[in-house]
C-alpha atoms as a PDB file:
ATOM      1  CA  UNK A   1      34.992  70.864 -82.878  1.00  0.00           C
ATOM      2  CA  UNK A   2      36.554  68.255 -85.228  1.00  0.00           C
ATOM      3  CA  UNK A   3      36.961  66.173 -81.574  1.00  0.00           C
ATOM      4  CA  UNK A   4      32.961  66.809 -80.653  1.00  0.00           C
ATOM      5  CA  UNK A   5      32.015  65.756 -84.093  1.00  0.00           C
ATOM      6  CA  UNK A   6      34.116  62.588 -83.562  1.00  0.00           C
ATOM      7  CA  UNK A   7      33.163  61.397 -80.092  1.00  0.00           C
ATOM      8  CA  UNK A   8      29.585  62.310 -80.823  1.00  0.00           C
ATOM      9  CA  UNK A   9      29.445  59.303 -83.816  1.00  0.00           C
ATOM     10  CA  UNK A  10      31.285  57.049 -81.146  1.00  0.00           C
ATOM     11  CA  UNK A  11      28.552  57.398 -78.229  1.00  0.00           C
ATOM     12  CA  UNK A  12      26.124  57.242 -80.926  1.00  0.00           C
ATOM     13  CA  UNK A  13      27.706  53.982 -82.540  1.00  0.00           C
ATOM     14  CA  UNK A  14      28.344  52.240 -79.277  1.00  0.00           C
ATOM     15  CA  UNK A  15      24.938  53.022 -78.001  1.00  0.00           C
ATOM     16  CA  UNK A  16      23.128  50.806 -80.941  1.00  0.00           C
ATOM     17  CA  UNK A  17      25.624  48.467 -80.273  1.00  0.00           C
ATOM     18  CA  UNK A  18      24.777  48.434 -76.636  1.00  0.00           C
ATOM     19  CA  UNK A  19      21.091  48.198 -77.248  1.00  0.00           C
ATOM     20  CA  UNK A  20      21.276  45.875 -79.474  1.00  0.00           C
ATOM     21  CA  UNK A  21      22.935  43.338 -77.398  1.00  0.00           C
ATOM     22  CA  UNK A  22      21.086  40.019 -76.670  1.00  0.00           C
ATOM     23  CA  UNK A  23      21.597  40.658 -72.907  1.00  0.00           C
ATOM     24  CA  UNK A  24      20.505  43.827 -72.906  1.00  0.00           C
ATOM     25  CA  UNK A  25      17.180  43.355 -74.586  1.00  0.00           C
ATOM     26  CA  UNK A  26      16.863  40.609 -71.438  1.00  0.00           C
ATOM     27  CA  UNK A  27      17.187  43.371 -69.430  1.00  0.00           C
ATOM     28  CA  UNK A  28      14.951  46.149 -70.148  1.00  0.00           C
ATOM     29  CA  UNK A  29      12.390  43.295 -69.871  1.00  0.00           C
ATOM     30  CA  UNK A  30      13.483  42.563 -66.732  1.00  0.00           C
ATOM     31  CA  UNK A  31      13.463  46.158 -65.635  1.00  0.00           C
ATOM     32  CA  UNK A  32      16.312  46.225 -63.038  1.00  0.00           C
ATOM     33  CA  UNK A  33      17.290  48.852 -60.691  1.00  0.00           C
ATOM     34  CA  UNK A  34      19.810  50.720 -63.248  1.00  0.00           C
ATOM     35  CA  UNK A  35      22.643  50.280 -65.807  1.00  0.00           C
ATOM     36  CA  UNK A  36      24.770  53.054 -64.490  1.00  0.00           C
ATOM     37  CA  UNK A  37      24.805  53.766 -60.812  1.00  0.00           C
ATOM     38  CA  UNK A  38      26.020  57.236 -59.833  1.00  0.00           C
ATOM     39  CA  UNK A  39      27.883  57.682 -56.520  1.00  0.00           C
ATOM     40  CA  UNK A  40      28.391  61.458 -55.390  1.00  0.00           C
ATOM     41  CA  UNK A  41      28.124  63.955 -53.113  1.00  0.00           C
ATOM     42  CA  UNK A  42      25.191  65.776 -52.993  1.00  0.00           C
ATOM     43  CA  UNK A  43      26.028  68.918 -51.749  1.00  0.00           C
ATOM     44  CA  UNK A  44      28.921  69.217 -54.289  1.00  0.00           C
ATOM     45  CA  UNK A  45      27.740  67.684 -57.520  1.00  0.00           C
ATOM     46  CA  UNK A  46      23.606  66.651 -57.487  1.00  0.00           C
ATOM     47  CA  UNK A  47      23.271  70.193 -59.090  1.00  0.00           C
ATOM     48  CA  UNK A  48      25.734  69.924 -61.748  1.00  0.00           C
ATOM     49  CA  UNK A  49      27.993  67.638 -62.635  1.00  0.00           C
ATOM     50  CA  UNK A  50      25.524  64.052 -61.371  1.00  0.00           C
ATOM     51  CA  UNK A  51      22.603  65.252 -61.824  1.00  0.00           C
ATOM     52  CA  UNK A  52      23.431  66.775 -65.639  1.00  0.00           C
ATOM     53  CA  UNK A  53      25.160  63.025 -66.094  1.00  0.00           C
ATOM     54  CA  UNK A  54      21.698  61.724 -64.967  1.00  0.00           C
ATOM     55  CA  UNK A  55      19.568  63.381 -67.012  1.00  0.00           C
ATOM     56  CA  UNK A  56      21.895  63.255 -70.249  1.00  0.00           C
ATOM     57  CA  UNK A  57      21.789  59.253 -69.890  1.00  0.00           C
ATOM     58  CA  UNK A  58      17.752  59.068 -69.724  1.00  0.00           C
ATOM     59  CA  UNK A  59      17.924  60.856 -72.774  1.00  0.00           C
ATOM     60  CA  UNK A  60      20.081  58.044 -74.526  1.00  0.00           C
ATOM     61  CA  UNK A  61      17.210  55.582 -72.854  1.00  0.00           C
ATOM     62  CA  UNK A  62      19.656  53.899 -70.296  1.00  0.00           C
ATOM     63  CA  UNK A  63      18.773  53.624 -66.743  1.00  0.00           C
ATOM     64  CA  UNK A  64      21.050  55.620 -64.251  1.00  0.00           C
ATOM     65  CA  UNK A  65      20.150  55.734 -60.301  1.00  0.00           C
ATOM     66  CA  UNK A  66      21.055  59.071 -58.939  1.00  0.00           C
ATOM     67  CA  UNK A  67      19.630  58.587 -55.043  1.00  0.00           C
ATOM     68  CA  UNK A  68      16.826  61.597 -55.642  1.00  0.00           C
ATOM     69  CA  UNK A  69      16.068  60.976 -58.607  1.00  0.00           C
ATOM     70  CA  UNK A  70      15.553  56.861 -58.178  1.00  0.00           C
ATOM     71  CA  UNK A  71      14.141  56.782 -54.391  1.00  0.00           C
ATOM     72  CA  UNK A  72      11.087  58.241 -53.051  1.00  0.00           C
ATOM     73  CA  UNK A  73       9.284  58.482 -49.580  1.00  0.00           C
ATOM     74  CA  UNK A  74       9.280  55.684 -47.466  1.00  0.00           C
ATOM     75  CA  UNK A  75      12.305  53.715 -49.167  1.00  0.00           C
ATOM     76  CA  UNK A  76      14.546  51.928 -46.741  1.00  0.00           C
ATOM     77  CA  UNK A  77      17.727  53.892 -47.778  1.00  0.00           C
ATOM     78  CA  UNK A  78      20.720  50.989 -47.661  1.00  0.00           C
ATOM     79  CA  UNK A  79      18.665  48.584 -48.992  1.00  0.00           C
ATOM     80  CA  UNK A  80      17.399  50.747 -52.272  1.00  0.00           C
ATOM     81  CA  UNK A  81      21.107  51.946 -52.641  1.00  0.00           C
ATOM     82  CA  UNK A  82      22.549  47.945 -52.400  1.00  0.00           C
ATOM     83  CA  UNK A  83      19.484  46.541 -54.462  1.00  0.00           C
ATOM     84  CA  UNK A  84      21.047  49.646 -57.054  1.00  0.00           C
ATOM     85  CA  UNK A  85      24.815  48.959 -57.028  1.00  0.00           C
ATOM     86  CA  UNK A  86      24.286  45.024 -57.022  1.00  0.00           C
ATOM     87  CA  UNK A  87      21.965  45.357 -60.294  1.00  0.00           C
ATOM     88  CA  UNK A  88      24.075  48.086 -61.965  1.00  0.00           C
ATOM     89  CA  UNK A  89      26.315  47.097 -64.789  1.00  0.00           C
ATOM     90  CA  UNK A  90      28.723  50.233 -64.368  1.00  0.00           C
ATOM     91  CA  UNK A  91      29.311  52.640 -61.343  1.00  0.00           C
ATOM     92  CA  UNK A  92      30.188  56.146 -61.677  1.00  0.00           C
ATOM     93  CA  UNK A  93      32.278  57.897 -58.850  1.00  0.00           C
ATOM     94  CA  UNK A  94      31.866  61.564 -58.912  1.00  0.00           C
ATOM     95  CA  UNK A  95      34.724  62.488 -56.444  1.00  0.00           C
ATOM     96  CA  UNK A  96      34.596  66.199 -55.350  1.00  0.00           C
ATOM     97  CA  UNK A  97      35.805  68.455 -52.669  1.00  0.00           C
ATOM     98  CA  UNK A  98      33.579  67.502 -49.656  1.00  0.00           C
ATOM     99  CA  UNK A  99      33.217  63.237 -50.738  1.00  0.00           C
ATOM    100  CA  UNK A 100      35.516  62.061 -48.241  1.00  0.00           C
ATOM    101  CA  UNK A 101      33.123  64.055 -45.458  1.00  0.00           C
ATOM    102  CA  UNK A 102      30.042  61.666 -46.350  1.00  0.00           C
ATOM    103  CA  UNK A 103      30.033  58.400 -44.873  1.00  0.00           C
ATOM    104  CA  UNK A 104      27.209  57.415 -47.254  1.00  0.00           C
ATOM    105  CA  UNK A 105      29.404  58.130 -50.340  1.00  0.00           C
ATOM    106  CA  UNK A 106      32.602  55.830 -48.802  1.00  0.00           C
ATOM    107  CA  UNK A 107      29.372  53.255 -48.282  1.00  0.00           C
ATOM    108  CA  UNK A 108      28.362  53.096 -51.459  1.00  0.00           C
ATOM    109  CA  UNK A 109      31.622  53.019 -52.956  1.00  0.00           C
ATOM    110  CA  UNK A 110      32.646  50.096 -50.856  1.00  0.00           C
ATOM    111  CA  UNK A 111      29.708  48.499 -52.204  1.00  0.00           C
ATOM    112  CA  UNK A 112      30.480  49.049 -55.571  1.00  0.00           C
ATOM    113  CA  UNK A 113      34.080  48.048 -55.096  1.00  0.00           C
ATOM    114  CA  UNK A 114      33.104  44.612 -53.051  1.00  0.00           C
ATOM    115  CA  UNK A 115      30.751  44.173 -55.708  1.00  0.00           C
ATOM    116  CA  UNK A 116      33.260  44.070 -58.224  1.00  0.00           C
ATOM    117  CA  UNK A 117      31.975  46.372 -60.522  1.00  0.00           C
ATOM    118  CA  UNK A 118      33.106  48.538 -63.425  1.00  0.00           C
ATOM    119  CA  UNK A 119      33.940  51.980 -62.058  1.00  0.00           C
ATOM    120  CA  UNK A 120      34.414  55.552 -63.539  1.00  0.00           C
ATOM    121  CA  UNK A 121      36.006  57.798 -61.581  1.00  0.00           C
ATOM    122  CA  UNK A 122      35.409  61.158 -61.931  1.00  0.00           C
ATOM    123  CA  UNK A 123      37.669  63.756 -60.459  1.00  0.00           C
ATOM    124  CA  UNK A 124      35.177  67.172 -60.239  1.00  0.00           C
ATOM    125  CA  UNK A 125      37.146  70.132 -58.542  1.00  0.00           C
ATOM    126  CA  UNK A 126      39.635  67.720 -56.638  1.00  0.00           C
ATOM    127  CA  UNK A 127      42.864  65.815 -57.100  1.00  0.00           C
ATOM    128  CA  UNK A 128      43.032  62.621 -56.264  1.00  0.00           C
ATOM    129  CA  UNK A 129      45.508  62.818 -53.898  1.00  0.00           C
ATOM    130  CA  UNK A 130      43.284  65.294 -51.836  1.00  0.00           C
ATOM    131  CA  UNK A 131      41.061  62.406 -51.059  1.00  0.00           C
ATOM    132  CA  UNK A 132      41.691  61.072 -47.782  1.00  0.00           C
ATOM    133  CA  UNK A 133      39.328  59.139 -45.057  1.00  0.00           C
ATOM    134  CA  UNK A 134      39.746  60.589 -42.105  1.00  0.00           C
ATOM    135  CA  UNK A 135      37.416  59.476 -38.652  1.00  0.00           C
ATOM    136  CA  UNK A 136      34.306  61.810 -38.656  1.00  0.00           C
ATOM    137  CA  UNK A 137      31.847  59.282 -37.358  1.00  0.00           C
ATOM    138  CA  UNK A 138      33.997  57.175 -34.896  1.00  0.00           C
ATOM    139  CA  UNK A 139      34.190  54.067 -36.828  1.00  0.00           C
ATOM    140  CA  UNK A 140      35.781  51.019 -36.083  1.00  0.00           C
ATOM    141  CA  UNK A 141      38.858  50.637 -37.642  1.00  0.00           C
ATOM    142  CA  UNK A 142      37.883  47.960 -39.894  1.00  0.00           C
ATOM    143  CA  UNK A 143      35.530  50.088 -41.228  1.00  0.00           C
ATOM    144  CA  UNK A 144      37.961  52.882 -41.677  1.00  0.00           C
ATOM    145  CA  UNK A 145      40.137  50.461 -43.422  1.00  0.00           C
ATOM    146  CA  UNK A 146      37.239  49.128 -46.143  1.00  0.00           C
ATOM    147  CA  UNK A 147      36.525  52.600 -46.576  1.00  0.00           C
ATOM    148  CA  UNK A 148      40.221  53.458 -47.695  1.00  0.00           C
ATOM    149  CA  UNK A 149      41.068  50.865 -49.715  1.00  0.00           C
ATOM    150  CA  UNK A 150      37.548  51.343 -51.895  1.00  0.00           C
ATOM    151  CA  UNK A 151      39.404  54.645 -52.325  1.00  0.00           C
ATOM    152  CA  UNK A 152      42.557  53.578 -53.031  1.00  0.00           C
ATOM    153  CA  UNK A 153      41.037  51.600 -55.741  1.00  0.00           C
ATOM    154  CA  UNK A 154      39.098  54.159 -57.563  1.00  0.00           C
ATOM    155  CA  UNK A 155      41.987  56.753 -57.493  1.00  0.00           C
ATOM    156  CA  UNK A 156      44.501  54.366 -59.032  1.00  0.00           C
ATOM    157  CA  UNK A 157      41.896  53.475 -62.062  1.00  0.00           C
ATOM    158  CA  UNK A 158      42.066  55.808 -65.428  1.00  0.00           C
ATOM    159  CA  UNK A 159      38.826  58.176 -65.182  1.00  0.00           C
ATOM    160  CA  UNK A 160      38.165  61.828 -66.285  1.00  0.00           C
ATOM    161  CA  UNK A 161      39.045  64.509 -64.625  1.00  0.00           C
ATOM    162  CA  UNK A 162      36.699  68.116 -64.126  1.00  0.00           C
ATOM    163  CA  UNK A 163      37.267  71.590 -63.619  1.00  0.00           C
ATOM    164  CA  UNK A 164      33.722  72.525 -63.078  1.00  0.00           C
ATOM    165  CA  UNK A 165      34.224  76.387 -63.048  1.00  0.00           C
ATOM    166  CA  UNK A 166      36.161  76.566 -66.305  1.00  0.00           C
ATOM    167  CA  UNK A 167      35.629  73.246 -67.946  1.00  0.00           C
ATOM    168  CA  UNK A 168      34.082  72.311 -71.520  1.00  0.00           C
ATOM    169  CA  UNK A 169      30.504  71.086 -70.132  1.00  0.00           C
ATOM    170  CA  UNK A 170      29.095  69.394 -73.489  1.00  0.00           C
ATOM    171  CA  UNK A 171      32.902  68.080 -74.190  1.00  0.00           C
ATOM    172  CA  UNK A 172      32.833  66.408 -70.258  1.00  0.00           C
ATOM    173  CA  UNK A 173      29.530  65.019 -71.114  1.00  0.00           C
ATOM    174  CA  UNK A 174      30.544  63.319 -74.514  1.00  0.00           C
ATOM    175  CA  UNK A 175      33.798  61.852 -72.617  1.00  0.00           C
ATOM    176  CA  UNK A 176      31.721  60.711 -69.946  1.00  0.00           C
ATOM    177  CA  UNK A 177      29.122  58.958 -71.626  1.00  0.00           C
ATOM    178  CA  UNK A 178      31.387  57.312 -73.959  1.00  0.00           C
ATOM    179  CA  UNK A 179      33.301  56.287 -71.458  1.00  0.00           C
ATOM    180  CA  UNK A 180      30.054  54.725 -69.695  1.00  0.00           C
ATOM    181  CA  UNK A 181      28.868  53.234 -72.822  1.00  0.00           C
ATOM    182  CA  UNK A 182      32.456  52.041 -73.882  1.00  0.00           C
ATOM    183  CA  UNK A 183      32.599  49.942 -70.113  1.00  0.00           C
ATOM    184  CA  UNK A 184      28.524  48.889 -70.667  1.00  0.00           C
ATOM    185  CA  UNK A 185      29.486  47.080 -73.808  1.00  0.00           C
ATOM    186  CA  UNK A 186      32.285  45.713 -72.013  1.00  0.00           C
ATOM    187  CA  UNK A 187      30.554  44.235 -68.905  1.00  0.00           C
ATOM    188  CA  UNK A 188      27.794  42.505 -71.613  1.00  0.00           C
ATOM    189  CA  UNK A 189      30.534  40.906 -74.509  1.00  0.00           C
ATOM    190  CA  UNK A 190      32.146  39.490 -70.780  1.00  0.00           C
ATOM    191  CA  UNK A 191      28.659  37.976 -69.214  1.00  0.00           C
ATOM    192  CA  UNK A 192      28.040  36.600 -72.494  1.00  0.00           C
ATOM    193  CA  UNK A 193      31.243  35.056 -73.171  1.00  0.00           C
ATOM    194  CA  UNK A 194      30.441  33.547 -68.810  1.00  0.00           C
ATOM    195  CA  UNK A 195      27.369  31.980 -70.242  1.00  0.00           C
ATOM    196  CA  UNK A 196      29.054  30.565 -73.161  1.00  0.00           C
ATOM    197  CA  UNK A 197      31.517  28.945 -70.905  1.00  0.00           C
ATOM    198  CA  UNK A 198      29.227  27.568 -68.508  1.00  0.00           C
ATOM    199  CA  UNK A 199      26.986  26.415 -71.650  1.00  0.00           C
ATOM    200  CA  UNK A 200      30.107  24.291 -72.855  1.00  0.00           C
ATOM    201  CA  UNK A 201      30.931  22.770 -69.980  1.00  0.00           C
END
């Protein structure tokens, strides 16, 4: 409880901070796609794990882009989804036991990746080392290849890990967001510190 109580007053803390940074307040008048983008795989996770994540971050007023949520009728689906990850500040892979089966999740987290963004991995119901590309689309190799090192690359960063049948929901949930909120403060103290540099010289 003692743990809750604590993480609670650090999301809480580090979200004022958040808001009230100078680039931020650019940004919500801006209005771009997101702050947090959140890769997944539907079938596994849009139920639980993403879409809960989703909703618990409009609540805290930050913009997360979960692909039903953020897309409607008539959107051209790759360029919504790059539009998304290019805008985002922080991306948020939800890695579960059917991921590796979706060539639109490798996609976007090759994006993400070549985009050099901040990214979260999040291990729901899987090991990393289950998490394999294997050929179920006869790609070229090259393709193959971008797709496996994106993964490489998420499973050797620190993220949080998920058992989503026994698991502490609320205590994932604080983690996660503080996490999220922790790398969002991050990317904005390093963009300002760019525009510093680039002011002095």
């Amino acid at each position: 409880m003692q743990r809750s109580i604590s993480s609670s007053k650090n999301v809480y803390r580090g979200l004022i901070h958040y808001q009230k940074q100078p680039a931020a307040a650019t940004i919500s008048r801006q209005q771009p796609p997101c702050d947090v983008f959140i890769n997944h795989r539907g079938i596994d996770t849009k139920k639980n794990v993403a879409g809960l994540l989703y909703g618990h971050l409009k609540r805290l007023k930050l913009r997360p882009f979960l692909d039903n949520k953020n897309m409607k009728p008539g959107d051209k689906l790759f360029d919504k989804i790059d539009t998304a990850i290019n805008g985002c500040k922080v991306g948020v892979a939800v890695f579960s036991p059917q991921y590796c089966k979706s060539y639109f999740c490798l996609h976007e987290l090759a994006r993400i990746m070549e985009a050099r963004k901040k990214v979260i991995p999040v291990f729901c119901d899987v090991k990393p080392s289950q998490l394999i590309v294997k050929d179920h689309w006869r790609l070229p190799k090259h393709e193959l290849d971008r797709f496996q090192s994106a993964l490489d690359e998420a499973k050797y960063t620190v993220g949080l890990t998920f058992d989503s049948s026994n698991g502490n929901w609320p205590e994932f949930m604080m983690s996660a967001t503080e996490a999220i909120i922790e790398n969002l403060i991050e990317v904005e103290e390093e963009e300002e510190q760019q525009k510093l540099i680039v002011q002095i010289n």
